[in-house]
Protein backbone atom coordinates (compact mmCIF):
# COMPACT_ATOMS: atom_id res chain seq x y z
CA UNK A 1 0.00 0.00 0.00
CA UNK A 2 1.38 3.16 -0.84
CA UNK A 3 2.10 6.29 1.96
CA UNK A 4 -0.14 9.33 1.54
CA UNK A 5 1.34 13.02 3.14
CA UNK A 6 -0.86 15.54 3.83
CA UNK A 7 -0.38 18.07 6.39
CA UNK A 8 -2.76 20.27 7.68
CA UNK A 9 -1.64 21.68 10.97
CA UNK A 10 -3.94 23.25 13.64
CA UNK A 11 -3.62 26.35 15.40
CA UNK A 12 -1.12 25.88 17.46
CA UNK A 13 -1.73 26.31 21.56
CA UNK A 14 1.57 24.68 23.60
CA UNK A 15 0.20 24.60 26.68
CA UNK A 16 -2.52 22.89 26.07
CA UNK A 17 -1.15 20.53 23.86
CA UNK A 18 1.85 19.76 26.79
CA UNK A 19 -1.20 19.38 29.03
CA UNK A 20 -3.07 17.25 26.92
CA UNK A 21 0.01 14.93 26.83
CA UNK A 22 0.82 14.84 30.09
CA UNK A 23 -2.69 13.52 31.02
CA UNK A 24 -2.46 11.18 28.69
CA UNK A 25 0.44 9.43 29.11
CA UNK A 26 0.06 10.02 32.88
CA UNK A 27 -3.38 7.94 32.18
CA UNK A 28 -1.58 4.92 30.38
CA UNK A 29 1.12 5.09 32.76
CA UNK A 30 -1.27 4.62 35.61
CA UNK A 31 -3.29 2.24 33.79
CA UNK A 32 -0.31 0.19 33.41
CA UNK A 33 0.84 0.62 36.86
CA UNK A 34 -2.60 -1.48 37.64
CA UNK A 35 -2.18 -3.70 35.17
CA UNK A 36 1.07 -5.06 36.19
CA UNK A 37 -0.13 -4.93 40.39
CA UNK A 38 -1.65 -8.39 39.15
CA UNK A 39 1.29 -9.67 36.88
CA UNK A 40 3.79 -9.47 39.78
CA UNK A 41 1.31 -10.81 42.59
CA UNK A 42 -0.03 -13.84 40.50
CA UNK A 43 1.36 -16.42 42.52
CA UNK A 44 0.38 -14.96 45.55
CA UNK A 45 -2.94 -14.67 44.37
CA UNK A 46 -3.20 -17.85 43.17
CA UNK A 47 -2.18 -19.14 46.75
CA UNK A 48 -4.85 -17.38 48.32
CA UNK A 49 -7.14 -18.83 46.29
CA UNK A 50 -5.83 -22.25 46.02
CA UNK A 51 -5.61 -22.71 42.04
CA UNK A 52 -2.72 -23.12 39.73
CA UNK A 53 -0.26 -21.02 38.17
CA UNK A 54 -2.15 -21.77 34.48
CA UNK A 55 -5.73 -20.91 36.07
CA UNK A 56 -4.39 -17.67 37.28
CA UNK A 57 -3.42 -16.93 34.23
CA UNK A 58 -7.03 -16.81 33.33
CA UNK A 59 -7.52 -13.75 35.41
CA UNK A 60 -5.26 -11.96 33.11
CA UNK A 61 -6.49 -13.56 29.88
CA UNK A 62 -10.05 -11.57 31.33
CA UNK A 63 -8.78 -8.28 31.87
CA UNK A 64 -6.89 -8.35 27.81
CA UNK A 65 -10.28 -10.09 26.62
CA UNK A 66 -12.71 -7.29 28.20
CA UNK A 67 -10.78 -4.14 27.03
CA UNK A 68 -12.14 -4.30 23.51
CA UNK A 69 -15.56 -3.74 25.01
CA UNK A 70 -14.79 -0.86 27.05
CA UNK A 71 -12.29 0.48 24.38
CA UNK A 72 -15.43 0.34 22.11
CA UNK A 73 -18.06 1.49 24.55
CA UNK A 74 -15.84 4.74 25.56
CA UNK A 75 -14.22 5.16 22.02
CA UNK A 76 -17.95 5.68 20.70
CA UNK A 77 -19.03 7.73 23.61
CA UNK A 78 -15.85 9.97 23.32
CA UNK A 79 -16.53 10.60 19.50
CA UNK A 80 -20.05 12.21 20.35
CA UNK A 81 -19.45 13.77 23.82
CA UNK A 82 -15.25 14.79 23.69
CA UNK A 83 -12.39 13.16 24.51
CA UNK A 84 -11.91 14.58 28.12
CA UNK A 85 -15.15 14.08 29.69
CA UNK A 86 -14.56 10.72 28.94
CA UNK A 87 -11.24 9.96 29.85
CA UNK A 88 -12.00 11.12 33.53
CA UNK A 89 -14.71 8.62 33.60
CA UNK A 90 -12.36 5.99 32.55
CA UNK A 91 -9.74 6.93 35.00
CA UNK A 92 -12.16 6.63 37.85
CA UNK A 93 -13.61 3.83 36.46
CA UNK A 94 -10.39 1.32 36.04
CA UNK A 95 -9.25 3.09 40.07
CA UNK A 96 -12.41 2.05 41.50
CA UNK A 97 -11.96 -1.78 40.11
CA UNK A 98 -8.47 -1.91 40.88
CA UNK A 99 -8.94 -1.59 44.31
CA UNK A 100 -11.89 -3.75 44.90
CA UNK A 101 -9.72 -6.23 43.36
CA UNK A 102 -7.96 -6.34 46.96
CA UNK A 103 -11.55 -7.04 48.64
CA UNK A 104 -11.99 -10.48 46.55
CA UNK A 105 -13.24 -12.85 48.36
CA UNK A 106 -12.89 -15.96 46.13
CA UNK A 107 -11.50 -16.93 43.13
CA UNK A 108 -14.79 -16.23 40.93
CA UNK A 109 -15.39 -13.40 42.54
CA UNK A 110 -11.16 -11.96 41.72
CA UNK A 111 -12.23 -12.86 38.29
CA UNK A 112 -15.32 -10.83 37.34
CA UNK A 113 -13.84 -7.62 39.28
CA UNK A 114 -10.58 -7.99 36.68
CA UNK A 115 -13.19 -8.44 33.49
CA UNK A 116 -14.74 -4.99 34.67
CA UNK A 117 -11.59 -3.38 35.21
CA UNK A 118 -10.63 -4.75 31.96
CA UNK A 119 -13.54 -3.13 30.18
CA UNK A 120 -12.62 0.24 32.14
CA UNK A 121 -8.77 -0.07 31.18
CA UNK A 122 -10.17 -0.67 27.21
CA UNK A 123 -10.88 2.83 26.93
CA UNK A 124 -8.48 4.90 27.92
CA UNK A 125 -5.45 3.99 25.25
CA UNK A 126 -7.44 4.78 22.66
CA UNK A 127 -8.79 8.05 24.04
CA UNK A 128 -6.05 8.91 25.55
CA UNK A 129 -3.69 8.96 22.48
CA UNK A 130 -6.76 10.14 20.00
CA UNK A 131 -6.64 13.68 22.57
CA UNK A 132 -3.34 14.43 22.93
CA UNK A 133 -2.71 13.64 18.97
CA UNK A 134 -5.66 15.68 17.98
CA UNK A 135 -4.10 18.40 20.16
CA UNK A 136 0.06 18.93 18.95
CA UNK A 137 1.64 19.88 16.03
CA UNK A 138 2.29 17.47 13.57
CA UNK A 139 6.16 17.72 14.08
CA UNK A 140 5.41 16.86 17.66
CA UNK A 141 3.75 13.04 16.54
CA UNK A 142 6.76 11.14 16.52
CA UNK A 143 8.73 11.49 19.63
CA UNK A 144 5.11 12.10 21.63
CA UNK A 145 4.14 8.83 20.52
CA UNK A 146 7.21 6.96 21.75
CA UNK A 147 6.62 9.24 25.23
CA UNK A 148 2.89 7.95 25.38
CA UNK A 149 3.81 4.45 24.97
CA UNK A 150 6.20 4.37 27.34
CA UNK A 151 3.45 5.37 30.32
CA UNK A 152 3.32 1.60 29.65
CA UNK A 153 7.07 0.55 30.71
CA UNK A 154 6.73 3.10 33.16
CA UNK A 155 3.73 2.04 35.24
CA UNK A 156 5.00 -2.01 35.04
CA UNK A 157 8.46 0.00 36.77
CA UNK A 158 6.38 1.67 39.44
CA UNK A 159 4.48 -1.91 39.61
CA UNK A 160 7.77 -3.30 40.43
CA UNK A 161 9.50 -1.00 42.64
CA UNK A 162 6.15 -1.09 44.82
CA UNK A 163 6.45 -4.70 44.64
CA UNK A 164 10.26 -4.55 45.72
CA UNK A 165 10.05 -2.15 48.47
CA UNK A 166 6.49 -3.02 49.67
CA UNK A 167 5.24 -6.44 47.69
CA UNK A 168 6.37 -7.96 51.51
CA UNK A 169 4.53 -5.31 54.01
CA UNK A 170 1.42 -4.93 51.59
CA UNK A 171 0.63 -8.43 50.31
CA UNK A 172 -1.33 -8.50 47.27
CA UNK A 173 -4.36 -7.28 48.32
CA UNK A 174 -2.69 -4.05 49.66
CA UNK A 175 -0.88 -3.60 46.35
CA UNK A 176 -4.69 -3.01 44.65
CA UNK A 177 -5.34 -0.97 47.29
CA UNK A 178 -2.86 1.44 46.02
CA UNK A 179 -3.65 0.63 42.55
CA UNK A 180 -6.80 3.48 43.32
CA UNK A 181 -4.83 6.08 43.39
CA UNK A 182 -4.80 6.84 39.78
CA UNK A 183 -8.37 8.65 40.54
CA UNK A 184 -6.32 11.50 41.79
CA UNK A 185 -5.08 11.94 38.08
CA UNK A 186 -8.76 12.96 37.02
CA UNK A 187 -8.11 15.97 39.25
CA UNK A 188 -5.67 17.24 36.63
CA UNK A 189 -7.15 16.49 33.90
CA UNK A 190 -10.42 18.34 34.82
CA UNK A 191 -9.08 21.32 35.69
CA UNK A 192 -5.48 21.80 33.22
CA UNK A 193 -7.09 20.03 30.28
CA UNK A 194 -8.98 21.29 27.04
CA UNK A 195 -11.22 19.49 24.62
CA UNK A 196 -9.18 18.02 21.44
CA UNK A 197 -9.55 21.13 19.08
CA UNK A 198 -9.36 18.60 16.36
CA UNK A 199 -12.87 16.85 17.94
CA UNK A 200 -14.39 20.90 18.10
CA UNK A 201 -13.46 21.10 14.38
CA UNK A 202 -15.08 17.88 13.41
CA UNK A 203 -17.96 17.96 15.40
CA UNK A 204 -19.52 20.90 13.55
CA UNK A 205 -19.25 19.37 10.17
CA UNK A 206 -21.26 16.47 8.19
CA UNK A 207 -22.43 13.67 10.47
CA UNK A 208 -21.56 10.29 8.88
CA UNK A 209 -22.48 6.77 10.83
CA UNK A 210 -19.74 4.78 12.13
CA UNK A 211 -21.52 2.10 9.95
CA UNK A 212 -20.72 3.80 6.89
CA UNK A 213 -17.15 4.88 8.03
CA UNK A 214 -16.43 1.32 8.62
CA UNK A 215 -17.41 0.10 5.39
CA UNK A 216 -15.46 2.56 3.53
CA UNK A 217 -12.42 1.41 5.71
CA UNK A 218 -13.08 -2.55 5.80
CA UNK A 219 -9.69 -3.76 4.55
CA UNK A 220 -7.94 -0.95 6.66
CA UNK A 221 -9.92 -2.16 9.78
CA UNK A 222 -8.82 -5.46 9.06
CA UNK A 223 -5.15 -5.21 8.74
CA UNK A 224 -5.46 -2.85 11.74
CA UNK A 225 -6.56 -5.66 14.03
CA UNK A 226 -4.31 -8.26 12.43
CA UNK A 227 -1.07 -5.63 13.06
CA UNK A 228 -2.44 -4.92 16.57
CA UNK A 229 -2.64 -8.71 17.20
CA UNK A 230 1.06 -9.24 16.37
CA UNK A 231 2.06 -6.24 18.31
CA UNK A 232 -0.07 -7.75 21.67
CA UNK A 233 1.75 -10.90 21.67
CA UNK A 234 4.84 -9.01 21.18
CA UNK A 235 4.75 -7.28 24.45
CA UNK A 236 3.15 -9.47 26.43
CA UNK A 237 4.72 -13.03 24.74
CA UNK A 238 7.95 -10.74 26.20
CA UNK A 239 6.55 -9.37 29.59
CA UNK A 240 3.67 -11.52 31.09
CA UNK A 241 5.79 -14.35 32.50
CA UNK A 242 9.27 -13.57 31.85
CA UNK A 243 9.72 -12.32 35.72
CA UNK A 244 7.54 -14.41 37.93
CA UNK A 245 8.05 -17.45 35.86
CA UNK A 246 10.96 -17.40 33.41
CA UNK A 247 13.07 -16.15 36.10
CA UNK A 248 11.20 -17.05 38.92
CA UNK A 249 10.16 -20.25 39.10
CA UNK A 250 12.06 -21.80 36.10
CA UNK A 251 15.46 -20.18 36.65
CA UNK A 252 15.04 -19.39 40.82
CA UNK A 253 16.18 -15.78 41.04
CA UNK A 254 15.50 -14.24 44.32
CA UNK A 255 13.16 -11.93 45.06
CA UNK A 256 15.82 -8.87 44.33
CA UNK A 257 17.24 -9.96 41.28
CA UNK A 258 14.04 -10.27 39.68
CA UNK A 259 12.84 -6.73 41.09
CA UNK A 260 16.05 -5.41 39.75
CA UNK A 261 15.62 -7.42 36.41
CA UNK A 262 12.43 -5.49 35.85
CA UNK A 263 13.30 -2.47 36.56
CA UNK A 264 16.23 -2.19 34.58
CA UNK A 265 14.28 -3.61 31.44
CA UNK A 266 11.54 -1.09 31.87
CA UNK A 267 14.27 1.37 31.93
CA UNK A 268 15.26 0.36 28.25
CA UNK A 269 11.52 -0.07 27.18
CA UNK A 270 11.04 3.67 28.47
CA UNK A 271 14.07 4.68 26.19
CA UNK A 272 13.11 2.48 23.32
CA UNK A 273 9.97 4.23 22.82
CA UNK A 274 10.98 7.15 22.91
CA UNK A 275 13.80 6.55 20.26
CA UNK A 276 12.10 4.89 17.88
CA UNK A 277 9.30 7.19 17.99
CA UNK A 278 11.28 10.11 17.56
CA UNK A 279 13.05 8.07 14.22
CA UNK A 280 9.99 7.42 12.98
CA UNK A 281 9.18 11.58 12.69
CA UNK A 282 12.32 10.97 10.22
CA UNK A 283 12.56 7.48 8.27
CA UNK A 284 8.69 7.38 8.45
CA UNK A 285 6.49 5.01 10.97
CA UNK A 286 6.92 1.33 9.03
CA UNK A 287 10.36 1.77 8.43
CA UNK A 288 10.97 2.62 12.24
CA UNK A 289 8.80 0.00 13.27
CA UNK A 290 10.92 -2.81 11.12
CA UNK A 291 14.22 -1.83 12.64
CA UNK A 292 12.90 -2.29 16.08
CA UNK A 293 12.11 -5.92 15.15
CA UNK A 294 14.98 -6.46 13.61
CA UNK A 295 16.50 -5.16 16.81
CA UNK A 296 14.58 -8.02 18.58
CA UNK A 297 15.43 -10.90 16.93
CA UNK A 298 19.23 -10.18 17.86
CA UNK A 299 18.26 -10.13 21.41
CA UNK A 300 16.09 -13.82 21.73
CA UNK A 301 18.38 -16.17 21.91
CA UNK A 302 20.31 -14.92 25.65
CA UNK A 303 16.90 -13.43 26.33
CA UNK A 304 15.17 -16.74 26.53
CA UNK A 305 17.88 -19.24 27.42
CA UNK A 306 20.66 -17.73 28.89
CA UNK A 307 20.98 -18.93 32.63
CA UNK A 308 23.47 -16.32 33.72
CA UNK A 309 21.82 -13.26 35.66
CA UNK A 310 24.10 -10.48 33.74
CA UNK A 311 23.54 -11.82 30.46
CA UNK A 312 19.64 -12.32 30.80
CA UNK A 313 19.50 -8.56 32.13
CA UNK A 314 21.62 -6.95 29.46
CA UNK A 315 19.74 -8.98 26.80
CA UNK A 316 16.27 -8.17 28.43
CA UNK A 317 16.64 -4.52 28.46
CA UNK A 318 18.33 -4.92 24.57
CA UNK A 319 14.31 -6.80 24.11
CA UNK A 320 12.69 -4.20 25.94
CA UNK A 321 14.21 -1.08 23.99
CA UNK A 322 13.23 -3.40 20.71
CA UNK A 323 9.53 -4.10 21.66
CA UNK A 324 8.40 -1.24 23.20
CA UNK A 325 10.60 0.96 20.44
CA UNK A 326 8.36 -0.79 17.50
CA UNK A 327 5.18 -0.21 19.99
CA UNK A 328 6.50 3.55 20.47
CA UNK A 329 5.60 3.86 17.11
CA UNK A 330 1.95 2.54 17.42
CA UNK A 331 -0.26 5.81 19.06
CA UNK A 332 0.96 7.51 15.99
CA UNK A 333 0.66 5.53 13.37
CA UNK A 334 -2.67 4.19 14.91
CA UNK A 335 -3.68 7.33 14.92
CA UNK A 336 -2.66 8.99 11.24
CA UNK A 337 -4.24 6.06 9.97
CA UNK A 338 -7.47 6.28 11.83
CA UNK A 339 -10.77 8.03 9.76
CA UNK A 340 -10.95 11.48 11.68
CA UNK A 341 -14.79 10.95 12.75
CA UNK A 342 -14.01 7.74 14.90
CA UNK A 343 -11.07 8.48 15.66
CA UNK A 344 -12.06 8.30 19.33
CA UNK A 345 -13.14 4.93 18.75
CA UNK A 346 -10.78 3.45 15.96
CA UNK A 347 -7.36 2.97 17.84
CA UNK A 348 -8.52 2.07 20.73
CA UNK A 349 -10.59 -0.50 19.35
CA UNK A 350 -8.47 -1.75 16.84
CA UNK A 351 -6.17 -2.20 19.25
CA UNK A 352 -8.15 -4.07 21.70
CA UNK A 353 -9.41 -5.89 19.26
CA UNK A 354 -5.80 -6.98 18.37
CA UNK A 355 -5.50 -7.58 22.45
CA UNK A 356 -8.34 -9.91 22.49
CA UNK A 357 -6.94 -12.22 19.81
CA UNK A 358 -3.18 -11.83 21.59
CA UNK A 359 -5.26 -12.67 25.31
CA UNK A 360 -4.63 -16.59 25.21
CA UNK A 361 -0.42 -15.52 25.56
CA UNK A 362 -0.13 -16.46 29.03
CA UNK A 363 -2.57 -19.57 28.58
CA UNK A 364 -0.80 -20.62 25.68
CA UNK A 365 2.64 -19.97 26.94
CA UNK A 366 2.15 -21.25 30.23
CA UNK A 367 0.59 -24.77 28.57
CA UNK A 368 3.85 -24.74 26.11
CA UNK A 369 6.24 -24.56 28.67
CA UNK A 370 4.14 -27.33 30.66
CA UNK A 371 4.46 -29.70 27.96
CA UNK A 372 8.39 -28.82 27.69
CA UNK A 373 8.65 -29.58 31.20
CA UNK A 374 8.38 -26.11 32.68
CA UNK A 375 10.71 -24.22 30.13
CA UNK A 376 9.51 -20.89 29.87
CA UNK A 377 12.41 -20.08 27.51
CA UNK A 378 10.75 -21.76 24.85
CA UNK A 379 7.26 -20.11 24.23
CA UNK A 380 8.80 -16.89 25.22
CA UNK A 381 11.28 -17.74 22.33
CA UNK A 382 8.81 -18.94 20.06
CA UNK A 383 5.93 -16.13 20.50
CA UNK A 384 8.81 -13.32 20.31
CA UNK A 385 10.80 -14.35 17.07
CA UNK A 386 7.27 -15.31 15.24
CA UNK A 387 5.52 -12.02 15.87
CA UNK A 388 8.75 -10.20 14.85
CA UNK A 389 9.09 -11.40 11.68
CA UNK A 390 4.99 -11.17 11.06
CA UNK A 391 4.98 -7.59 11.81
CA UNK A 392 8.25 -7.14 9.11
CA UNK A 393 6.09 -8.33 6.98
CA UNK A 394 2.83 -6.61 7.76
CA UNK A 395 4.85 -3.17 7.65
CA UNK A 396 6.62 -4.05 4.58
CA UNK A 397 3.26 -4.38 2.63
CA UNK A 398 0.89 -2.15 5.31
CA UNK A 399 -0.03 1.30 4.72
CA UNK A 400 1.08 4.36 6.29
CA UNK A 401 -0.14 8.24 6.76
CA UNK A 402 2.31 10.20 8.11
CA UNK A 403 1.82 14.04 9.36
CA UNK A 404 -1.75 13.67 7.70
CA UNK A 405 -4.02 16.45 9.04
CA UNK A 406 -6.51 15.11 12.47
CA UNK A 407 -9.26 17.60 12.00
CA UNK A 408 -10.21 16.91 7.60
CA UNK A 409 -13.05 14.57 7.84
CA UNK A 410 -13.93 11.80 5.28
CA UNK A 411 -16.57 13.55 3.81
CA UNK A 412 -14.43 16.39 2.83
């Protein structure tokens, strides 16, 4: 498919475009932060409860499953009412069932509280990304992206220093207890943030039904969810269970060294997106997003089955800066691509769409390395050099929109 320019930049206001970011990635970040409580407690959990490593796993597979609902749900609601309103609902929302996660009081019960926060953590990527695109200059799209993907690395690093410094004092159930405190966030965003001038714009011109948007975007939709699929089990084929299980319970790292591990990958997933995001403003999103993977399947091999703690640490953070540079790339290009009058909706369902067909990873991984008798190295191998080499492909032939203008709408 070819690559289509068009740039039609917005008045430009700074501060509220720097606001507008900041709540944004500030909203994934926290989001994240959440997430992750239940990736590093899973075993602790799954004490409490008395089930299995694999049916824990289930709990996770829920809250990947359930986001496409809410990311649909919200998206829609956000493309008639605004971006912001929204978002502060969502923040509350995903706050609220992240700490009644910590009241549980059985293992069914643990399960349908992490669906509904899943459907509450659906919609705020998409939203989140959609505003503070809609709301900087176009030369601003490339290294913003990597930033807002990076609130991801960064809330599974404030996951795990919690878990390091407090995981001990807290227990689980006190870690979701401070997973509410992302409601203070809507605070900010209330009060320092401004409605998506590219929303205002489009908001006032013809109405056209999502129905008829989609249809005139089919094949686009479809690759969309297919991309977003690869990209899913990319970071969480590499994430999930590497710690707790990989290094964990496979390889027996203490406690510290798998805190540390962590932390000092998140550290290179933090740069990574940032990085290639910023390239991307200059080689162009695909290209950007191929080098990243290229990046990755360098790193696999000590990554998975290396059983020395210096070489599994320098080749996780090498993974890290790989995956989460080629997802750095993602809000943007999700976003350029998207039609302007969904655009609330689009990404963030797309995406979660491409999450629920990635949401059997820890399932499938965790059965994989059960039949292998328990090596984790191999599905995390397996999942990370496949879904590389699929999304080389899927750039090399996918389309691509960069520095198109947010506010022209399909009928014009």
């Amino acid at each position: 498919m070819s690559q289509t320019v068009t740039t039609a930049p917005l008045g430009e206001n700074l501060t509220q475009a720097r606001n507008a970011v900041a709540a944004a990635f500030l909203g994934w970040t926290l989001d994240a932060f959440d997430f992750f409580i239940l990736i590093l407690t899973f075993d602790e959990v799954a004490k409490t409860f008395g089930v299995s490593i694999t049916a824990i796993t289930t709990a996770i597979t829920l809250t990947l499953a359930t986001r496409a609902i809410g990311a649909f749900i919200f998206g829609r609601l956000a493309d008639i009412y605004g971006r912001k309103p929204i978002l502060i609902a969502v923040i509350l929302l995903y706050s609220v069932f992240e700490a009644l996660s910590g009241f549980a009081w059985s293992f069914t019960s643990f399960l349908v509280i992490r669906a509904l926060f899943g459907i509450s953590m659906g919609g705020e990527w998409g939203i989140g990304s959609s505003l503070a695109m809609e709301s900087i200059p176009a030369r601003w799209r490339g290294w913003v992206s990597g930033l807002l993907q990076a609130g991801y690395p960064m809330g599974f690093l404030l996951a795990t220093a919690l878990f390091d410094f407090f995981g001990d004092k807290l227990g689980w159930r006190g870690m979701f207890f401070v997973g509410a405190a992302p409601a203070l966030l809507t605070i900010f965003v209330a009060t320092h943030v401004t409605e998506s001038p590219a929303f205002n714009k489009i908001r006032t011109g013809p109405k056209i039904s999502i129905g008829t948007v989609l249809r005139k975007n089919a094949k686009l939709a479809i690759y969309g969810v297919a991309m977003m699929a690869a990209f899913n089990f990319f970071s969480h084929g590499t994430q999930d269970l590497y710690l707790k299980a990989h290094l964990g319970k496979q390889l027996h790292f203490s406690h510290a060294q798998i805190s540390n591990a962590g932390l000092i990958f998140n550290v290179g997933a933090i740069l990574g997106g940032i990085a290639f995001g910023l390239l991307s403003q200059k080689i162009g999103r695909r290209y950007a997003i191929i080098a990243a993977c290229v990046l990755s399947l360098l790193a696999i091999y000590p990554w998975a089955f290396s059983t020395d703690f210096r070489t599994i640490v320098i080749a996780a953070f090498i993974m890290q800066v790989a995956v989460q540079g080629a997802w750095g790339v993602v809000p943007v290009h999700l976003n350029e691509l998207s039609p302007p009058e969904i655009r609330g909706t689009f990404p963030g369902f797309i995406y979660q769409l491409g999450n629920f067909v990635a949401s059997v990873n820890a399932p499938l991984q965790a059965t994989i390395a059960a039949s292998h008798g328990g090596d984790f190295g191999i599905p995390l191998a397996l999942v990370a050099g496949v879904v590389a080499v699929l999304l080389i492909l899927l750039m090399i032939f996918g389309p691509e929109a960069r520095n198109v203008s947010m506010a022209q709408s399909t009928a014009a």
